[in-house]
N, C-alpha and C. Protein backbone atom coordinates (compact mmCIF):
# COMPACT_ATOMS: atom_id res chain seq x y z
N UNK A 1 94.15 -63.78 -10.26
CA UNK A 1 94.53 -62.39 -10.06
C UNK A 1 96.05 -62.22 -10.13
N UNK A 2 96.53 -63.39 -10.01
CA UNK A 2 98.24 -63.33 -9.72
C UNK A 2 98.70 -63.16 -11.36
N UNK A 3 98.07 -63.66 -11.74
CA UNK A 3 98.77 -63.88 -13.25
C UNK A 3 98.43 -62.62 -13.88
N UNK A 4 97.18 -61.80 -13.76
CA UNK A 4 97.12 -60.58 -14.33
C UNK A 4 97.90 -59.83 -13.45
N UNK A 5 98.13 -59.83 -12.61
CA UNK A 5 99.05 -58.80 -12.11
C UNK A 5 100.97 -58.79 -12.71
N UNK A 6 100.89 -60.16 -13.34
CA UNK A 6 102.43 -60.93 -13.72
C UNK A 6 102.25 -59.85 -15.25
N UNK A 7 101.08 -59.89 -16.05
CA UNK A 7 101.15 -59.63 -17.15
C UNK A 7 101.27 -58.38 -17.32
N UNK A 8 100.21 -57.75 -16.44
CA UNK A 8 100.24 -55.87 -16.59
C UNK A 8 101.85 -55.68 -15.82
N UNK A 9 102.48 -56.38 -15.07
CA UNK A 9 104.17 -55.92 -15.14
C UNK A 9 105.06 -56.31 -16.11
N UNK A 10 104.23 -57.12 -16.50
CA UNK A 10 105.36 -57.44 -18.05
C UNK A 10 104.85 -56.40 -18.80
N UNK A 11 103.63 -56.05 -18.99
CA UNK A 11 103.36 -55.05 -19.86
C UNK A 11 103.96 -53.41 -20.02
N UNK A 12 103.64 -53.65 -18.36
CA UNK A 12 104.67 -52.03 -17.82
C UNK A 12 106.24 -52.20 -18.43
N UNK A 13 106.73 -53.38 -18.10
CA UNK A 13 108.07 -53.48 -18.50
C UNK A 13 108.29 -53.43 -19.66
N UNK A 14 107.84 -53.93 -20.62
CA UNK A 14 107.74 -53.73 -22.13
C UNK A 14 107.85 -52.27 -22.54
N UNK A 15 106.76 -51.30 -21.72
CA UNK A 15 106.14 -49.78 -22.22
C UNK A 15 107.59 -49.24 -21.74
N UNK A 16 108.63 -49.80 -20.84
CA UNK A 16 109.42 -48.96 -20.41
C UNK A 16 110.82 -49.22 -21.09
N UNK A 17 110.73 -50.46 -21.94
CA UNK A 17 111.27 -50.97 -22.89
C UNK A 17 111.31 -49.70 -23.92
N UNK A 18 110.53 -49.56 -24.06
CA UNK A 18 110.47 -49.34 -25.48
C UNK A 18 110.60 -47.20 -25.23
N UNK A 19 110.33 -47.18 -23.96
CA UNK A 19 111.02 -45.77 -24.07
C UNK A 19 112.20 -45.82 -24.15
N UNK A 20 112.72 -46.76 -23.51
CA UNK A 20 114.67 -46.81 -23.53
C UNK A 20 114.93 -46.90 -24.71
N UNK A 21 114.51 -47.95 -25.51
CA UNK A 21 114.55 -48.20 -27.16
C UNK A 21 114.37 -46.51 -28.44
N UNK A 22 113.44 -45.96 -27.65
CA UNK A 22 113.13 -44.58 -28.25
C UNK A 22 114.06 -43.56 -27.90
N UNK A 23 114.17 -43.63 -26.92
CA UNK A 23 115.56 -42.27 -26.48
C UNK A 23 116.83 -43.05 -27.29
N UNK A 24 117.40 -44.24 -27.05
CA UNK A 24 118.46 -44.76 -27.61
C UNK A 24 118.34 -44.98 -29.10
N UNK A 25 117.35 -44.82 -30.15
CA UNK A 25 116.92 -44.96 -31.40
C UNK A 25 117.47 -43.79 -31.88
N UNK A 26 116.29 -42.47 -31.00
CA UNK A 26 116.41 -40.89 -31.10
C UNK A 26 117.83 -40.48 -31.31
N UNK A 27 118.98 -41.14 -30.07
CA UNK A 27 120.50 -40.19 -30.26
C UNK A 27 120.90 -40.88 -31.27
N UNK A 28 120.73 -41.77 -31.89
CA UNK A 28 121.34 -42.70 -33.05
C UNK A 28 120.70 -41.94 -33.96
N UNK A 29 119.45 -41.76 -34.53
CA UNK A 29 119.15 -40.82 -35.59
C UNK A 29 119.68 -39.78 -35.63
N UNK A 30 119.48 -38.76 -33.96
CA UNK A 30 120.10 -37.24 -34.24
C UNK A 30 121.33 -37.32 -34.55
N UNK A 31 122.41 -37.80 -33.82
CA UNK A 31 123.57 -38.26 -34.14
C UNK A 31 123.97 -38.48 -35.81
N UNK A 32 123.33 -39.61 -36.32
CA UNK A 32 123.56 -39.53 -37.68
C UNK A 32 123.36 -38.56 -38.71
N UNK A 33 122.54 -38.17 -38.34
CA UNK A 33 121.77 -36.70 -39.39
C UNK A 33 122.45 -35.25 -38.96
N UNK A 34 123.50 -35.32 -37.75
CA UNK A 34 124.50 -34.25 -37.42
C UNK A 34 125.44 -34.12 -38.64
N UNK A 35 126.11 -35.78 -38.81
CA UNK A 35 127.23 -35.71 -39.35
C UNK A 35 126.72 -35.73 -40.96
N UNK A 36 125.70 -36.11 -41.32
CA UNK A 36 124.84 -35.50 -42.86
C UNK A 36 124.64 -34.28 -43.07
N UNK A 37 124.31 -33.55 -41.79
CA UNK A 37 124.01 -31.86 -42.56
C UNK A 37 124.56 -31.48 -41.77
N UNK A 38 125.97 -31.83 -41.51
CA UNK A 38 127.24 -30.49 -41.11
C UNK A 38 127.32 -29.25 -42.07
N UNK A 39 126.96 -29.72 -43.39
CA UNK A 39 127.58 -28.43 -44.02
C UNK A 39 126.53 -27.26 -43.60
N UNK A 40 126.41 -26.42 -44.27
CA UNK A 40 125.14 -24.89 -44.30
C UNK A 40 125.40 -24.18 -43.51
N UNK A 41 124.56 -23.21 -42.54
CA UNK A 41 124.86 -22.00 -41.75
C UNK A 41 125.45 -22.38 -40.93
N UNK A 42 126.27 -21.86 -40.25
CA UNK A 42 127.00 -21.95 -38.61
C UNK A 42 125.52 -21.91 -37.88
N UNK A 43 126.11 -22.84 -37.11
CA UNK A 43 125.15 -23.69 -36.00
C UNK A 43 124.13 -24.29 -36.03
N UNK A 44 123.61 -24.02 -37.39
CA UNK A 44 122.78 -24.74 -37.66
C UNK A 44 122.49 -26.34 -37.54
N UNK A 45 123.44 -27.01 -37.52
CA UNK A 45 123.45 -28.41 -37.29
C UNK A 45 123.55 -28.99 -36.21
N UNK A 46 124.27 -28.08 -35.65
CA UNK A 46 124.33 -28.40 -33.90
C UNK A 46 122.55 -28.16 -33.23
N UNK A 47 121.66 -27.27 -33.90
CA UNK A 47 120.73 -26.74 -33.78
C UNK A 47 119.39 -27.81 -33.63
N UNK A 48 119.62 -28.38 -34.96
CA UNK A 48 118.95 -29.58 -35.18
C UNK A 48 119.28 -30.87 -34.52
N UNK A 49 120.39 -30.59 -34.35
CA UNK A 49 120.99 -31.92 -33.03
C UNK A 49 120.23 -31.99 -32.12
N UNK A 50 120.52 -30.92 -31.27
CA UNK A 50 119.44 -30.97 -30.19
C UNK A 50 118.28 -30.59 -30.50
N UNK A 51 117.74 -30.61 -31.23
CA UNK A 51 115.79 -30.75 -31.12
C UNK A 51 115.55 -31.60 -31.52
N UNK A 52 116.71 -32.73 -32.40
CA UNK A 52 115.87 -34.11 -32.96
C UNK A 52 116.51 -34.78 -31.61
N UNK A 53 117.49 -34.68 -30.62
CA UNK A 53 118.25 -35.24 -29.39
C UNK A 53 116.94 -35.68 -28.17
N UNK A 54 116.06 -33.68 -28.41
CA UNK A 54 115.70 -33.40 -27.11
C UNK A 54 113.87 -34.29 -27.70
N UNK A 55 113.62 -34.22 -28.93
CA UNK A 55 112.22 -34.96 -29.13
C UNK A 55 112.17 -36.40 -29.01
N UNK A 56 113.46 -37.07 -28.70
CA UNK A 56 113.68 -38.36 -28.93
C UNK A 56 113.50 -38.52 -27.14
N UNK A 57 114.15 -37.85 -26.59
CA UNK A 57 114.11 -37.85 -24.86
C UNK A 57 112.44 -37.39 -24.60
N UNK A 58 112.05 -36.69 -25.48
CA UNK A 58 110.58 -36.46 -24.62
C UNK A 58 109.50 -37.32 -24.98
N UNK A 59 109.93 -37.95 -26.30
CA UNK A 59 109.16 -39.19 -26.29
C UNK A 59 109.31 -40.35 -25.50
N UNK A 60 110.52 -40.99 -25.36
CA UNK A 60 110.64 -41.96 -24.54
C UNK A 60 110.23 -41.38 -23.02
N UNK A 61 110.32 -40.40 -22.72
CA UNK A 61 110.07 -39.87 -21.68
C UNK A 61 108.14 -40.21 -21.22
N UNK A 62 107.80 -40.10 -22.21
CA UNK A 62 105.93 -40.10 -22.08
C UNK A 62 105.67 -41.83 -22.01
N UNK A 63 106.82 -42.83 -22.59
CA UNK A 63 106.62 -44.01 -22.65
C UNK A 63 106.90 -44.82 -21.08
N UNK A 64 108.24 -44.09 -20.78
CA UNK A 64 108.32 -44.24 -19.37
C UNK A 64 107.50 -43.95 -18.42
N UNK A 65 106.74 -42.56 -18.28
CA UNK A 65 105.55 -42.32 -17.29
C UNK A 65 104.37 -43.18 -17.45
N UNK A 66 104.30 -43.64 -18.91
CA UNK A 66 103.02 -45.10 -18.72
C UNK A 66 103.51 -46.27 -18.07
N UNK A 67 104.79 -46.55 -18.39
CA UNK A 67 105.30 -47.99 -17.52
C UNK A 67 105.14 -47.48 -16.16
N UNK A 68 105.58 -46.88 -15.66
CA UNK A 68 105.52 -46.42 -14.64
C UNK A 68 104.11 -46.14 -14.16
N UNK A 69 103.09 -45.93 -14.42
CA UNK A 69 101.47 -45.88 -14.03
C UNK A 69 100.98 -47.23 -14.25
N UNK A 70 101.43 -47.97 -15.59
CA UNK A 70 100.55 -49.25 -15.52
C UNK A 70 101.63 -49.96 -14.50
N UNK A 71 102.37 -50.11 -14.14
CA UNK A 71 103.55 -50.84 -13.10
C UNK A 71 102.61 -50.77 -11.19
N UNK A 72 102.26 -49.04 -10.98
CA UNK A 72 102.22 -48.87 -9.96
C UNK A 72 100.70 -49.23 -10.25
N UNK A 73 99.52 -48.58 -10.49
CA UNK A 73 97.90 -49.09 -10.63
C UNK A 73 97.50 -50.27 -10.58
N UNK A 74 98.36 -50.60 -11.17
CA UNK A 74 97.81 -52.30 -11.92
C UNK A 74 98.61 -53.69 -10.87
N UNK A 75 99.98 -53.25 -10.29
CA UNK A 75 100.47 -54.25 -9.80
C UNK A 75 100.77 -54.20 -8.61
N UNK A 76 101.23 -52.63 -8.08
CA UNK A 76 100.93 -52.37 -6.56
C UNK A 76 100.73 -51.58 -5.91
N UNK A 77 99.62 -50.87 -6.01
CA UNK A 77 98.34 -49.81 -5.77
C UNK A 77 98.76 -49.03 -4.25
N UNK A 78 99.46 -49.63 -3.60
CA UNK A 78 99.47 -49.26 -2.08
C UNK A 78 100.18 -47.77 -2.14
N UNK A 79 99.99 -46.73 -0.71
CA UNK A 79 99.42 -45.48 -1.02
C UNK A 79 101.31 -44.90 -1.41
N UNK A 80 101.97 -45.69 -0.43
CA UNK A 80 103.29 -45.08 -0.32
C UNK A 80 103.96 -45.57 -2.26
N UNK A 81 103.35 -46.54 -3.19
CA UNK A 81 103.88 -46.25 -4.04
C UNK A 81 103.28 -45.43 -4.86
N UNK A 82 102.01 -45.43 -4.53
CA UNK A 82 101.24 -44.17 -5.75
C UNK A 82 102.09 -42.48 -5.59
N UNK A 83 102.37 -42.66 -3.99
CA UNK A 83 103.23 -41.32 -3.42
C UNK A 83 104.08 -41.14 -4.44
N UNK A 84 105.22 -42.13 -4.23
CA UNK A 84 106.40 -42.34 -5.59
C UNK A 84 105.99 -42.48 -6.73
N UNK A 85 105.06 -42.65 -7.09
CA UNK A 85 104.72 -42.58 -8.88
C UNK A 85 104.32 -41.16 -8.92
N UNK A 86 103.28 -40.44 -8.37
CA UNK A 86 103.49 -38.83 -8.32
C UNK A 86 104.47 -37.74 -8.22
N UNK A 87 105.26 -38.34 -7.74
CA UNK A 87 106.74 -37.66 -7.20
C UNK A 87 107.45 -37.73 -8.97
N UNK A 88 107.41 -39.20 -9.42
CA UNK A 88 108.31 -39.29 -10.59
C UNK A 88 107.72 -38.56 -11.93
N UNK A 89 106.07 -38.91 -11.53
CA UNK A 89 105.55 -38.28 -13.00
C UNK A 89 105.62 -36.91 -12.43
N UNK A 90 105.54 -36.03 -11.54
CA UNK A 90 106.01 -34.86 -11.25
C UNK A 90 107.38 -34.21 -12.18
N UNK A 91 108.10 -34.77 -11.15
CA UNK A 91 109.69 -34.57 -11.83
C UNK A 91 109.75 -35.04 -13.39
N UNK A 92 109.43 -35.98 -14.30
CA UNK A 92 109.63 -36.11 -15.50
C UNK A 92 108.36 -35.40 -16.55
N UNK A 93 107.69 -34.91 -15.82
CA UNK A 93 106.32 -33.62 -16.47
C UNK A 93 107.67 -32.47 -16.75
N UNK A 94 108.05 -32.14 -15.22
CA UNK A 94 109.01 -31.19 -15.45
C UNK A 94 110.09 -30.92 -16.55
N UNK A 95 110.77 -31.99 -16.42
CA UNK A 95 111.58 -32.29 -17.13
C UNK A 95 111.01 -32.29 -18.70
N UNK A 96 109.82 -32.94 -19.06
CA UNK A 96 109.45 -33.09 -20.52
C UNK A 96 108.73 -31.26 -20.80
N UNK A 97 108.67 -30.54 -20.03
CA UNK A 97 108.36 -29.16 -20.47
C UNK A 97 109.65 -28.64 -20.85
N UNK A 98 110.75 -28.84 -19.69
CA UNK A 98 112.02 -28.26 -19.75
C UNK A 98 112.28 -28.37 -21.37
N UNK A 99 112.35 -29.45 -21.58
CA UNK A 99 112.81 -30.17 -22.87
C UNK A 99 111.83 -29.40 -24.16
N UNK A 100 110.75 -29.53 -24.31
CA UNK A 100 109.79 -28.65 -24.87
C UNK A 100 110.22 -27.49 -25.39
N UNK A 101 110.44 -26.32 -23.96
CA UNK A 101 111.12 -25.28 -24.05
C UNK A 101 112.20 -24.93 -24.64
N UNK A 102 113.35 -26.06 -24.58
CA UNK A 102 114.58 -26.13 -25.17
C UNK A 102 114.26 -26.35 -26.41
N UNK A 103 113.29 -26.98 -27.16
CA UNK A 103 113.35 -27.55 -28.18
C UNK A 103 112.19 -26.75 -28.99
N UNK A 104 111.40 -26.54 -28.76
CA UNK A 104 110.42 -25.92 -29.83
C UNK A 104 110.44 -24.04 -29.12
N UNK A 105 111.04 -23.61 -28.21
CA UNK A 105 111.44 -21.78 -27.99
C UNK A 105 109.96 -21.61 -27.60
N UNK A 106 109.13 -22.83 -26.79
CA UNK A 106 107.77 -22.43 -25.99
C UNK A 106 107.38 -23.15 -25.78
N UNK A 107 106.39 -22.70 -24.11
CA UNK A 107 105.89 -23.86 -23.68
C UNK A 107 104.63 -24.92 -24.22
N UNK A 108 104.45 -25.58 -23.65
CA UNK A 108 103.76 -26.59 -24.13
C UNK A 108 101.83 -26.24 -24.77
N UNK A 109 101.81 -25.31 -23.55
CA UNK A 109 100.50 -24.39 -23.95
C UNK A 109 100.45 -23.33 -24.73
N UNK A 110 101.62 -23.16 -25.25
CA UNK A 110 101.27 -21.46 -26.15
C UNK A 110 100.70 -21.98 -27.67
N UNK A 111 100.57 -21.18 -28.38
CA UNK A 111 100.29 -21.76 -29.61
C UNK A 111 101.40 -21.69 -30.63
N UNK A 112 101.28 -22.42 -31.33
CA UNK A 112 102.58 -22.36 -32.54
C UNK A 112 102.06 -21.41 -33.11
N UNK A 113 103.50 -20.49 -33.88
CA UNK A 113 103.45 -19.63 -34.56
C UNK A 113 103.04 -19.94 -35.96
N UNK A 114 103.00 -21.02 -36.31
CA UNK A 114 103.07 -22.01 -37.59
C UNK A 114 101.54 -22.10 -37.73
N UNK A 115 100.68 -22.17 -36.84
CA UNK A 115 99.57 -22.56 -37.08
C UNK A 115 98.52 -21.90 -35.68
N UNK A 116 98.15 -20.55 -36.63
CA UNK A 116 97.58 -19.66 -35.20
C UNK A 116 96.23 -20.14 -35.26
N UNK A 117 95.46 -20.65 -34.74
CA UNK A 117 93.77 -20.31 -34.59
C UNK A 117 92.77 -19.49 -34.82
């Protein structure tokens, strides 16, 4: 039991890896593709900055709340950390709507204008 519990935290650690890897990938792409399509409308580039900035943060963001669930479920279940894993996926739900909002001009439940039903 010790050793699966060693692996599902390496595993968590990996998943949380690789959100850091995704947010830090994300500002390196948006970043680069700023200074490629500076030219065209005013503000436009700054525009696209932050929505390729803010999709790069809300992905790594969804990678982090799994490390963080397989970390606490899998390796130490007890009530006061499940408390703190609710608290965090709380606050970073929040946060990944915030971001949403900033980035696509609606929340997560409305429907795209792009593709009505």
């Amino acid at each position: 039991m010790i050793y699966y519990r060693d692996v599902m935290y390496g595993i968590g650690m990996a998943v949380d890896s690789v959100g850091v890897l995704v947010i830090v990938a994300g500002a390196i792409f948006a970043t680069g593709r700023f200074f490629i399509v500076r030219q065209g409308e005013a503000g436009r580039p700054y525009r696209l900055y932050r929505q390729d900035l803010g999709r790069a943060i809300l992905l790594g963001l969804e990678f982090l709340i799994a490390g963080d669930i397989i970390r606490t479920v899998v390796v130490a279940p007890t009530l006061e950390n499940v408390i703190i894993l609710g608290l965090i996926v709380l606050i970073r739900t929040f946060l990944s709507m915030a971001l949403q909002l900033e980035v696509e001009g609606r929340w997560p439940w409305q429907r795209s204008e792009e593709h009505p039903s």
